[in-house]
C-alpha atoms as a PDB file:
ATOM      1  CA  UNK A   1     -12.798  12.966 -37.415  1.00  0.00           C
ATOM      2  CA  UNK A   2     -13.743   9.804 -39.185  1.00  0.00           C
ATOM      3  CA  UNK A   3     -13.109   7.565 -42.151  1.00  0.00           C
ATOM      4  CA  UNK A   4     -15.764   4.792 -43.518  1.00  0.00           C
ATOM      5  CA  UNK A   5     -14.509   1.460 -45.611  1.00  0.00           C
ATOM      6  CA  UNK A   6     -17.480  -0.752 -46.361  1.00  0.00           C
ATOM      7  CA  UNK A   7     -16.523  -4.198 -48.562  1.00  0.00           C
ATOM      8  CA  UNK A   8     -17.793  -6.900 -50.156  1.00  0.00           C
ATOM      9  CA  UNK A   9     -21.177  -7.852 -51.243  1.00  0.00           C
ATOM     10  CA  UNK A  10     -20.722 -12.046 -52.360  1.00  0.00           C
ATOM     11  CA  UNK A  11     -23.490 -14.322 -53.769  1.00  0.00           C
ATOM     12  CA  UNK A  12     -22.899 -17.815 -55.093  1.00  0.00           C
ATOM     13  CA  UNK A  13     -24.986 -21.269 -55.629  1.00  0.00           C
ATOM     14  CA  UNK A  14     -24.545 -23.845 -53.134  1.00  0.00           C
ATOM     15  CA  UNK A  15     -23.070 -27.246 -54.215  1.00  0.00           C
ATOM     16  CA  UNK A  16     -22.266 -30.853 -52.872  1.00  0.00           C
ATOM     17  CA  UNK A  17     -23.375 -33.345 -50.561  1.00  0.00           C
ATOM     18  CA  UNK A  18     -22.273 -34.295 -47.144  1.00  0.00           C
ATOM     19  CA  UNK A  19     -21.566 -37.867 -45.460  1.00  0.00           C
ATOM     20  CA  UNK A  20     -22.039 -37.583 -41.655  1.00  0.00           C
ATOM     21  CA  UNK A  21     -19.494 -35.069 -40.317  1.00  0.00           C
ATOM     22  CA  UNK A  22     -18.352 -33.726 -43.192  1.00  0.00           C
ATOM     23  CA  UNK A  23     -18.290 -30.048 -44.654  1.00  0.00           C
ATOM     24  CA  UNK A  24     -20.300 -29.159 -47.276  1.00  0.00           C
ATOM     25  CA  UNK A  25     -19.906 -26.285 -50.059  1.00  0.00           C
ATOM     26  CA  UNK A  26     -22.420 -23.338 -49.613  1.00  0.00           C
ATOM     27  CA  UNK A  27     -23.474 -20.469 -51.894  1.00  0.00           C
ATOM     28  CA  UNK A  28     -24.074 -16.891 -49.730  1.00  0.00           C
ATOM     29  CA  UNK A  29     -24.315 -13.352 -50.177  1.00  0.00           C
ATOM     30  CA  UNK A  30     -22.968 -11.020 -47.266  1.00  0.00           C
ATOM     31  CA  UNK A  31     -21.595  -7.969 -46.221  1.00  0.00           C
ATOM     32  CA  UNK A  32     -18.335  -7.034 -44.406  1.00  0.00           C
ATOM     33  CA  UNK A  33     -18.163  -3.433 -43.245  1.00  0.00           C
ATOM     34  CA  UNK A  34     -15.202  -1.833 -42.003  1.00  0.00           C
ATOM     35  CA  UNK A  35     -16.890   1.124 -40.104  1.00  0.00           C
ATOM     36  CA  UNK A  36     -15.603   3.987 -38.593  1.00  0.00           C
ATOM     37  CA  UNK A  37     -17.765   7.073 -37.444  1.00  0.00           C
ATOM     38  CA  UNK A  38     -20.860   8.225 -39.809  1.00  0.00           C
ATOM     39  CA  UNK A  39     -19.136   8.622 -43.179  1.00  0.00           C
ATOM     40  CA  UNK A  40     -20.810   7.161 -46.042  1.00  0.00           C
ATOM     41  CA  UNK A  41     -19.975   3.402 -46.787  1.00  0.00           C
ATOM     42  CA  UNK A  42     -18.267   2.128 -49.524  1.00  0.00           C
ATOM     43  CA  UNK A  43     -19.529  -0.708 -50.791  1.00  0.00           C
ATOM     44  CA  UNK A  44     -17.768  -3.922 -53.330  1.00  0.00           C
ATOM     45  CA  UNK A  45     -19.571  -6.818 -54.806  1.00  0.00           C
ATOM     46  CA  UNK A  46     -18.065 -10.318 -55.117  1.00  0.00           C
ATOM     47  CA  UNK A  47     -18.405 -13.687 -55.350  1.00  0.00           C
ATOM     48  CA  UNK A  48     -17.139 -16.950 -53.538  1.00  0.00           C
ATOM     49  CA  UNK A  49     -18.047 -20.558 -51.747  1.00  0.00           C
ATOM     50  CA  UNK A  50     -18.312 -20.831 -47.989  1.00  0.00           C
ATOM     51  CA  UNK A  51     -17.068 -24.586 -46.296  1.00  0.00           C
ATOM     52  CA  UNK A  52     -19.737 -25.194 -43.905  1.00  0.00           C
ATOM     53  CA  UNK A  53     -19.832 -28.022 -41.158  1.00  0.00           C
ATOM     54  CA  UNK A  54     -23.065 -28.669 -39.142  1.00  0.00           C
ATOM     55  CA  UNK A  55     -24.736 -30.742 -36.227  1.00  0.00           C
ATOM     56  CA  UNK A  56     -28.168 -31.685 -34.874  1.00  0.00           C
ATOM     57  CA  UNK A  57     -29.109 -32.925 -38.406  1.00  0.00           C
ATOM     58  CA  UNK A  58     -27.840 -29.294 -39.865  1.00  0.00           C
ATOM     59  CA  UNK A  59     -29.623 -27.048 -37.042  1.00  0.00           C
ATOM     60  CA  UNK A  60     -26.332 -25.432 -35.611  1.00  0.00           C
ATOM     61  CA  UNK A  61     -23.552 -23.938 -37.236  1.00  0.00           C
ATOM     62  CA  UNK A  62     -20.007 -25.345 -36.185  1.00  0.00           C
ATOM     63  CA  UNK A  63     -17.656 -23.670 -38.080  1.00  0.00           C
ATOM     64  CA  UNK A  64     -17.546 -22.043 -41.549  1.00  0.00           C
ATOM     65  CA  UNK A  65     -14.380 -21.267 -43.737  1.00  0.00           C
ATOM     66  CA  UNK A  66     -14.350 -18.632 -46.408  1.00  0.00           C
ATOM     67  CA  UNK A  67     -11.835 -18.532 -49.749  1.00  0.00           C
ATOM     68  CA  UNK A  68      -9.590 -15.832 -50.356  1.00  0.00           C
ATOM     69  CA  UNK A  69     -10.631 -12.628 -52.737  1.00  0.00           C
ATOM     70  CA  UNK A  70     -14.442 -13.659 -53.499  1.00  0.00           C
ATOM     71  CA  UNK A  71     -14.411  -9.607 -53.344  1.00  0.00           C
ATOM     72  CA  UNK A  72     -12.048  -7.141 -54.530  1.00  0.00           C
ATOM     73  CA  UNK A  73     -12.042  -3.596 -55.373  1.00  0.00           C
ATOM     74  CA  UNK A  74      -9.441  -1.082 -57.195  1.00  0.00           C
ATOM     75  CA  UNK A  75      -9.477   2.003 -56.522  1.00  0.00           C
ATOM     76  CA  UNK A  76     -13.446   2.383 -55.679  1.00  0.00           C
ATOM     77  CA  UNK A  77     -14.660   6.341 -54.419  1.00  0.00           C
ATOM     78  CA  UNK A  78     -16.852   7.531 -52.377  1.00  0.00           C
ATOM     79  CA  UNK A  79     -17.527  11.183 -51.584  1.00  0.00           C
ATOM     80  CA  UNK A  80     -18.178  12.782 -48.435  1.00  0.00           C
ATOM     81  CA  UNK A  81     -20.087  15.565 -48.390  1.00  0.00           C
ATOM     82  CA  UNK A  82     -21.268  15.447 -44.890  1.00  0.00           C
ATOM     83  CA  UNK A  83     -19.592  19.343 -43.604  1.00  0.00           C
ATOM     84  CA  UNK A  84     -19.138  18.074 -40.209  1.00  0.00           C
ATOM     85  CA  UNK A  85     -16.498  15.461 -41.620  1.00  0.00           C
ATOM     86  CA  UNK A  86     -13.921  17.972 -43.022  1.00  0.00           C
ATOM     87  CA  UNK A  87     -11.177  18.014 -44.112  1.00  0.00           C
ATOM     88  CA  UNK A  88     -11.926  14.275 -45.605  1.00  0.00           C
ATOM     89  CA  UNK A  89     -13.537  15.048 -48.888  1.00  0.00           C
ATOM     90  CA  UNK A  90     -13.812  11.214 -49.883  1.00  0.00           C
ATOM     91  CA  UNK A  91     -12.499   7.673 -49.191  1.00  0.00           C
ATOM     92  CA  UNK A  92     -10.996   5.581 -52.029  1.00  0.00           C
ATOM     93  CA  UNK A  93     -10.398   1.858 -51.433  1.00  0.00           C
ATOM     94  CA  UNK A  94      -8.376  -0.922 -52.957  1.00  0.00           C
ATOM     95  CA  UNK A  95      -8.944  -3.783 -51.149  1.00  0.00           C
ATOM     96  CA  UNK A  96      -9.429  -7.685 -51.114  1.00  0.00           C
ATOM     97  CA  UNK A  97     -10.136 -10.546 -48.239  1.00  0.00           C
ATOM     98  CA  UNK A  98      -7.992 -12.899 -47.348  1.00  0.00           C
ATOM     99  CA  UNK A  99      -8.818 -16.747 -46.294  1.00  0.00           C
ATOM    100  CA  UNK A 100     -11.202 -16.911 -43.832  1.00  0.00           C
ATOM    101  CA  UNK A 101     -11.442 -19.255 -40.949  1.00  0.00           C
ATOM    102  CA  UNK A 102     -14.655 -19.657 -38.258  1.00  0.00           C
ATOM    103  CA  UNK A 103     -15.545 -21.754 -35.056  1.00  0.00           C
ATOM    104  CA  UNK A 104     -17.056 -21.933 -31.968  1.00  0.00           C
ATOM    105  CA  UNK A 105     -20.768 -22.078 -33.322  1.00  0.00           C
ATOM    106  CA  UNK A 106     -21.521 -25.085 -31.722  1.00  0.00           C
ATOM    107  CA  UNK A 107     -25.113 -24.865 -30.187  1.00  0.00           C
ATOM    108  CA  UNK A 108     -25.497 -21.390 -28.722  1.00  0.00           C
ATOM    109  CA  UNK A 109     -21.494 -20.771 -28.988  1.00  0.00           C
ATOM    110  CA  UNK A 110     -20.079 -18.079 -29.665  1.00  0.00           C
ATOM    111  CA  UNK A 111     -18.312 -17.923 -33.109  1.00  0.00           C
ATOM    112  CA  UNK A 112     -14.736 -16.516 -33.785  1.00  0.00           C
ATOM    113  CA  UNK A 113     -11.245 -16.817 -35.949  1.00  0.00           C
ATOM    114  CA  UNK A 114      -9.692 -14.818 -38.284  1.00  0.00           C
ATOM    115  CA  UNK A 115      -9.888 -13.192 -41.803  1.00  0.00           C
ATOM    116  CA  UNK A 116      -7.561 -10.554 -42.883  1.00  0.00           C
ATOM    117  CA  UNK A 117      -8.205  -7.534 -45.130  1.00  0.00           C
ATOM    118  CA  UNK A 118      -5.386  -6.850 -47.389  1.00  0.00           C
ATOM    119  CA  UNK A 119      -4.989  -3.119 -48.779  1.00  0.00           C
ATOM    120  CA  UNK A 120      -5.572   0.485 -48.117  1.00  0.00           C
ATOM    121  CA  UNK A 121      -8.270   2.855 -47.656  1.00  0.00           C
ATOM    122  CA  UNK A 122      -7.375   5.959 -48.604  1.00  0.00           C
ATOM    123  CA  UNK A 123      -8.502   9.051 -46.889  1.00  0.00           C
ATOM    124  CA  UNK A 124      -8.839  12.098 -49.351  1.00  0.00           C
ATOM    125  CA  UNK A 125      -8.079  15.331 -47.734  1.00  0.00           C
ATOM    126  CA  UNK A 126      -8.712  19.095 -48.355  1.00  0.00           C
ATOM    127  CA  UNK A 127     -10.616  18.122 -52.176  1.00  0.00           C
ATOM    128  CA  UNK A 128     -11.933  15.272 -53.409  1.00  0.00           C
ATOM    129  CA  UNK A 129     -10.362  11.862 -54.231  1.00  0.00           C
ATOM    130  CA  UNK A 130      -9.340  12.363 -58.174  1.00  0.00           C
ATOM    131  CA  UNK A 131      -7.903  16.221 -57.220  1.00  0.00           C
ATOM    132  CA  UNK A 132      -7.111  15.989 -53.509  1.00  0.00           C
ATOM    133  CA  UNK A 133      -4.449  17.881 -52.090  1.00  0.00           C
ATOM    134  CA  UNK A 134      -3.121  15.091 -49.179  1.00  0.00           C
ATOM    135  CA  UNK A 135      -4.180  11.601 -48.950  1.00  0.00           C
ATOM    136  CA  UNK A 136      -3.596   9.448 -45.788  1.00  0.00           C
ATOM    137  CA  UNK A 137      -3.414   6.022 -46.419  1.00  0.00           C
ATOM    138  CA  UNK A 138      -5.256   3.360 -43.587  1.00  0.00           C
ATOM    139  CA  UNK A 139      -3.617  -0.255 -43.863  1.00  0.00           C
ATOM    140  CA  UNK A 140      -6.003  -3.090 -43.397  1.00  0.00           C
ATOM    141  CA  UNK A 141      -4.085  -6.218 -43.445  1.00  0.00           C
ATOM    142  CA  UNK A 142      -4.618  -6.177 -39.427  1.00  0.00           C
ATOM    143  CA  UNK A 143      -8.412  -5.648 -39.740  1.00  0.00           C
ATOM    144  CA  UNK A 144     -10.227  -9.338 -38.511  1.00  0.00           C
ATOM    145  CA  UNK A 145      -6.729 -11.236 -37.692  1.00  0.00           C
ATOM    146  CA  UNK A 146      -5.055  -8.986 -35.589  1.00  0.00           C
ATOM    147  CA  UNK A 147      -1.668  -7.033 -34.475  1.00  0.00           C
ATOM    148  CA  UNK A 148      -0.432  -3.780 -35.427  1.00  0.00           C
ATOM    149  CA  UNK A 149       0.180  -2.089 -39.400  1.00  0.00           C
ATOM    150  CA  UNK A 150       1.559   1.486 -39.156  1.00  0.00           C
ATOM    151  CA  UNK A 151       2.067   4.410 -41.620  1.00  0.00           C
ATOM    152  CA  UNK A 152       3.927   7.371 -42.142  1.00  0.00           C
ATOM    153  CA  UNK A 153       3.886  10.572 -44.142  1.00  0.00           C
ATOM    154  CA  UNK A 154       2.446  13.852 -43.888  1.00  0.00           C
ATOM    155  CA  UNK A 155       0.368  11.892 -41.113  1.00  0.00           C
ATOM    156  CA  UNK A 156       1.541   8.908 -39.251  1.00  0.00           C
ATOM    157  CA  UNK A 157      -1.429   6.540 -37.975  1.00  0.00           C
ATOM    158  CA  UNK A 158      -1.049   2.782 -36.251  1.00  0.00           C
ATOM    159  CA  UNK A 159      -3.732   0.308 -36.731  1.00  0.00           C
ATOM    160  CA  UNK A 160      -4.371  -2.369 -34.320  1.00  0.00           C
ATOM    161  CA  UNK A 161      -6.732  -5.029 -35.457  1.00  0.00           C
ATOM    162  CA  UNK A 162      -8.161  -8.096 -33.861  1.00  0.00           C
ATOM    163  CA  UNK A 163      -9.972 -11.652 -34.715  1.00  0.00           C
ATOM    164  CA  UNK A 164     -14.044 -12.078 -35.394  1.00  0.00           C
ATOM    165  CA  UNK A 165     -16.597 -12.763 -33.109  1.00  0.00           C
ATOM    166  CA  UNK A 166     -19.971 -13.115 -32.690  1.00  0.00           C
ATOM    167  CA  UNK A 167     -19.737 -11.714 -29.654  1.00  0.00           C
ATOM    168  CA  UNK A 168     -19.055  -8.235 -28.021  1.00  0.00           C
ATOM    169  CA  UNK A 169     -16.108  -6.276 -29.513  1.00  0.00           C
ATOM    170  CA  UNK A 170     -14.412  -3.038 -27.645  1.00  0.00           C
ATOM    171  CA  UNK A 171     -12.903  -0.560 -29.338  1.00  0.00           C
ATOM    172  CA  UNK A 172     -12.063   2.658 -27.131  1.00  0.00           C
ATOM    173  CA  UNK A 173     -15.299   3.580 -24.644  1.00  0.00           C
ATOM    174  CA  UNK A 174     -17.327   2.300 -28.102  1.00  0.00           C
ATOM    175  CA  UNK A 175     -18.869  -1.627 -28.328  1.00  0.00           C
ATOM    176  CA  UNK A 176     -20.455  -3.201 -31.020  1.00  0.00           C
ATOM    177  CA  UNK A 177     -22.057  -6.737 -30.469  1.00  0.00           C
ATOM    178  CA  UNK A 178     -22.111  -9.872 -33.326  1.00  0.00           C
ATOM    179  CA  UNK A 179     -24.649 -12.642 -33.115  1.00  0.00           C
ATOM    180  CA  UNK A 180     -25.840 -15.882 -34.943  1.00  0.00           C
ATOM    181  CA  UNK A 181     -29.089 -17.312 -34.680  1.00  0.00           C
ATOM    182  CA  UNK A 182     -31.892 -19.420 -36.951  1.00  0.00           C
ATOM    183  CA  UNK A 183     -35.562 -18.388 -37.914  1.00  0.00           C
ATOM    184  CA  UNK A 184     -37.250 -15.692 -35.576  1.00  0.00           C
ATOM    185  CA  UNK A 185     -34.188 -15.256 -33.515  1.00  0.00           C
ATOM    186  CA  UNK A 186     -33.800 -18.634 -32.075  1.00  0.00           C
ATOM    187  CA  UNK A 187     -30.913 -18.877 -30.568  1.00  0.00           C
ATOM    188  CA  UNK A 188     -29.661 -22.730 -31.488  1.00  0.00           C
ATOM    189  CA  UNK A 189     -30.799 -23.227 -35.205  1.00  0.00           C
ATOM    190  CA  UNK A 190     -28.305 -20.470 -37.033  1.00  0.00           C
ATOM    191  CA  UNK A 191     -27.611 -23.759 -39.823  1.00  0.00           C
ATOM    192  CA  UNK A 192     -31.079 -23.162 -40.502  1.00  0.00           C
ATOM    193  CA  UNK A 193     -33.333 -21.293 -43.562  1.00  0.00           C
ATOM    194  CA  UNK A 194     -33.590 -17.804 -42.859  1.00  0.00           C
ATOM    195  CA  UNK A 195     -31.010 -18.397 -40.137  1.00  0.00           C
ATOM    196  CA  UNK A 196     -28.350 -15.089 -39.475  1.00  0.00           C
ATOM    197  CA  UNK A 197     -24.535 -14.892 -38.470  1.00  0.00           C
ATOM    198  CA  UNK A 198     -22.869 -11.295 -38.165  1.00  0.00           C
ATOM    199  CA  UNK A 199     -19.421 -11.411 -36.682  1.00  0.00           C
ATOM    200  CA  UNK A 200     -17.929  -7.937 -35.680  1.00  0.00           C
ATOM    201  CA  UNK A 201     -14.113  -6.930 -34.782  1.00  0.00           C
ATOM    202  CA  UNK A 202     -13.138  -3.563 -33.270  1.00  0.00           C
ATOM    203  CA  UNK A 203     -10.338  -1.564 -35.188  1.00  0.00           C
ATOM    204  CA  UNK A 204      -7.753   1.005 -33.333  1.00  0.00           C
ATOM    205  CA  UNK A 205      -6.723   3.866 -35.057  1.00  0.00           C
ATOM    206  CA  UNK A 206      -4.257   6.211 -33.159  1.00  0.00           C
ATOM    207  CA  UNK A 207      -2.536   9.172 -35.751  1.00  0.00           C
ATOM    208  CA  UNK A 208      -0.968  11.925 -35.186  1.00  0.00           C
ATOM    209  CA  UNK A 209      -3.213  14.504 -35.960  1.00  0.00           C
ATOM    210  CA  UNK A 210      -4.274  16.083 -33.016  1.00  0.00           C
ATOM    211  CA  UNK A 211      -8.252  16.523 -34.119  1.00  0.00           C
ATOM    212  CA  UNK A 212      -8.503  12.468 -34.613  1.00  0.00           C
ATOM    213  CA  UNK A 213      -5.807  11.353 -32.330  1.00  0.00           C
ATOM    214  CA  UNK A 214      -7.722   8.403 -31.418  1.00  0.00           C
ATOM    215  CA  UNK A 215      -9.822   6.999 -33.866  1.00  0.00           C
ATOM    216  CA  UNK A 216     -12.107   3.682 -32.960  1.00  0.00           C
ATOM    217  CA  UNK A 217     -13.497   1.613 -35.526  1.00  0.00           C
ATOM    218  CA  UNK A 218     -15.672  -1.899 -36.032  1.00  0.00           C
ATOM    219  CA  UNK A 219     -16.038  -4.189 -38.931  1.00  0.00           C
ATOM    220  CA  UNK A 220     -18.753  -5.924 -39.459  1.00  0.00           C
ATOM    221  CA  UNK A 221     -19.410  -9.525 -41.539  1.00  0.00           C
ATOM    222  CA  UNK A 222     -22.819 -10.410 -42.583  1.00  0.00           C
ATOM    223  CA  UNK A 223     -23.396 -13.753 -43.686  1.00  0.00           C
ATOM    224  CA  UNK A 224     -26.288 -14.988 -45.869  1.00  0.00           C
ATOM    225  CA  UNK A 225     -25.688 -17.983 -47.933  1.00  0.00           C
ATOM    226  CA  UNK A 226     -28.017 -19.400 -51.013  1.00  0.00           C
ATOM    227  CA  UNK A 227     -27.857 -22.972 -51.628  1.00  0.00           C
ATOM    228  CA  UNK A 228     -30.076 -24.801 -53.935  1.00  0.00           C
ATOM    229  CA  UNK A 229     -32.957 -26.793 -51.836  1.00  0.00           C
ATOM    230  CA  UNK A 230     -31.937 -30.249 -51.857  1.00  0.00           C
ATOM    231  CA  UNK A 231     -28.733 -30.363 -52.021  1.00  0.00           C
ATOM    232  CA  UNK A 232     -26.933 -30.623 -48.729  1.00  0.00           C
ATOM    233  CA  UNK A 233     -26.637 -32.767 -46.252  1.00  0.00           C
ATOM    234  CA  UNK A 234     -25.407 -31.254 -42.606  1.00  0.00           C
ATOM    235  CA  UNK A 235     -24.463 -33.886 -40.666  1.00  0.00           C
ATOM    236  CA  UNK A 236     -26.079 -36.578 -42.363  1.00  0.00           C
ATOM    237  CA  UNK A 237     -29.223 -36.578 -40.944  1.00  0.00           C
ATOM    238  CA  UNK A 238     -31.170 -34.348 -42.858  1.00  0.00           C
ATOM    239  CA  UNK A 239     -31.692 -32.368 -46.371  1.00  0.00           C
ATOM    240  CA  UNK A 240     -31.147 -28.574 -45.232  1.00  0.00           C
ATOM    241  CA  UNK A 241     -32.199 -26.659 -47.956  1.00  0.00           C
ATOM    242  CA  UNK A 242     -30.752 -23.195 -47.019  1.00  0.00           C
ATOM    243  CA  UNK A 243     -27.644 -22.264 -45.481  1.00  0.00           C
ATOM    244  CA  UNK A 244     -28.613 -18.249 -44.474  1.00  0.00           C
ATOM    245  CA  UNK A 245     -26.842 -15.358 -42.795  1.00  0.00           C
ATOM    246  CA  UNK A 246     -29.035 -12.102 -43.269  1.00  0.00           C
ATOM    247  CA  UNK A 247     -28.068  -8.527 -43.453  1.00  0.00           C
ATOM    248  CA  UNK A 248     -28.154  -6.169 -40.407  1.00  0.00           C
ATOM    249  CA  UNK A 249     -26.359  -3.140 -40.071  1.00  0.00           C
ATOM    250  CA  UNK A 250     -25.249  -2.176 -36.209  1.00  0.00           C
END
C-alpha cells in the first residue's frame, strides 16, 4: 500500500553580479517530489531565489543554498482512483520547505546537505479526502535532513528521513539515483545553460498496519534556474547567462 506527496514547482528571475568567489543570486524553476509507490502526485507551485557559487569561470556547480517556503501548500487534494491502491481514496497535503543548504558539486562531485519538509501528508482512507472515514497523517519534517518523526492514532507509522544527494539513495531493497551535469550530459559543466541537478533522498515508512508494514519512499529535487543573460558573473571569469537544472522524473 502506498501514499504519493509531490511539492513545489518555483520560478524566479535571476539577479546580481559576482566578484571572484563570490555567490551570486539565481532565478529557477524545479520540482521536489516526495514519492512513494504509483499514486498520483500532488503537485504545489512557488516561488524563491537560489545562492549559487561557481568555478572554472561558472562551468561547475559548488554549492547552492535555497530560502525557506518559496512553496507552500494548505490543504491541497488529490484523488486516487487507482483500485489497486485501496483503502487510500486520496492524499491531502499541507506542506512548506525549509532552508536549504547544498555542496559537494565541485567538478564531477557529488552534491549533498540538507533541506527539511515541514508538515503532513495526509492519507485519506475508506472515502475520499473532504468525507473520509480515517485519515493517517505522514510527518515530513524528517524528509531531506534526516532522523526519525513518529505518529499515533488509529495507525501508528515512524518516518525516518535522510540528507540530499546527487548520488544513489537506498530505501528498503528499492534505489533511486540523483545526478548533475551541463549540456548533453557532460559530466563537469552542471553551472552551465541547459545544465541539470536532481538530488534524491530515500524516506522510511514503517506503520502498523500489517498490509503496508514497511513502506519505502524517495524524494526527488529538480533544479532548473532562469537568470536573465548577462547578468552573472560565476567566479569572475566569465558572463554565464543561465544557471539551469531541468526536470526528470525517476
Amino acid at each position: 500500500m502506498f501514499v504519493a506527496f509531490v511539492a513545489g514547482l518555483f520560478a524566479i528571475t535571476a539577479i546580481g553580479v559576482a566578484t571572484p568567489a563570490s555567490a551570486v543570486l539565481v532565478g529557477f524553476n524545479g520540482e521536489i517530489a516526495i514519492r512513494v509507490g504509483t499514486l498520483d502526485p500532488v503537485l504545489v507551485l512557488g516561488a524563491g531565489v537560489a545562492t549559487v557559487n561557481g568555478s572554472s569561470a561558472g562551468v561547475h556547480l559548488n554549492s547552492f543554498a535555497l530560502p525557506a517556503s518559496p512553496f507552500a501548500t494548505t490543504g491541497l487534494v488529490v484523488p486516487v482512483t487507482d483500485p489497486s491502491a485501496s483503502p487510500i481514496a486520496g492524499i491531502a497535503v499541507t506542506a512548506h520547505n525549509g532552508a536549504g543548504a547544498f555542496a559537494g558539486g565541485t567538478g564531477t562531485g557529488t552534491l549533498g546537505g540538507s533541506m527539511p519538509i515541514f508538515g503532513v501528508a495526509k492519507v485519506c482512507l475508506l472515502g475520499p479526502c473532504k468525507a473520509a472515514v480515517a485519515n493517517l497523517s505522514v510527518p515530513l519534517s524528517v524528509v531531506g535532513v534526516g532522523g526519525v518523526a513518529t505518529a499515533t492514532g488509529v495507525v501508528n507509522l515512524t518516518v525516518v528521513g535522510a540528507p540530499w544527494t546527487s548520488g544513489t539513495a537506498v530505501a528498503g531493497t528499492l534505489s533511486a539515483m540523483g545526478f548533475a551535469h551541463g549540456p548533453a550530459s557532460l559530466t563537469s559543466s552542471t553551472a552551465q545553460n541547459s545544465g541539470t541537478v536532481r538530488l534524491v533522498t530515500p524516506i522510511f515508512i514503517s506503520t502498523s498496519l500489517a498490509a503496508a508494514s514497511v513502506i519505502p519512499a524517495f524524494a526527488f529535487l529538480v533544479l532548473h534556474p532562469v537568470p536573465e543573460p548577462g547578468t552573472i558573473l560565476l567566479g569572475g571569469a566569465a558572463i554565464v547567462g543561465l544557471v539551469a537544472f531541468g526536470r526528470r522524473r525517476g
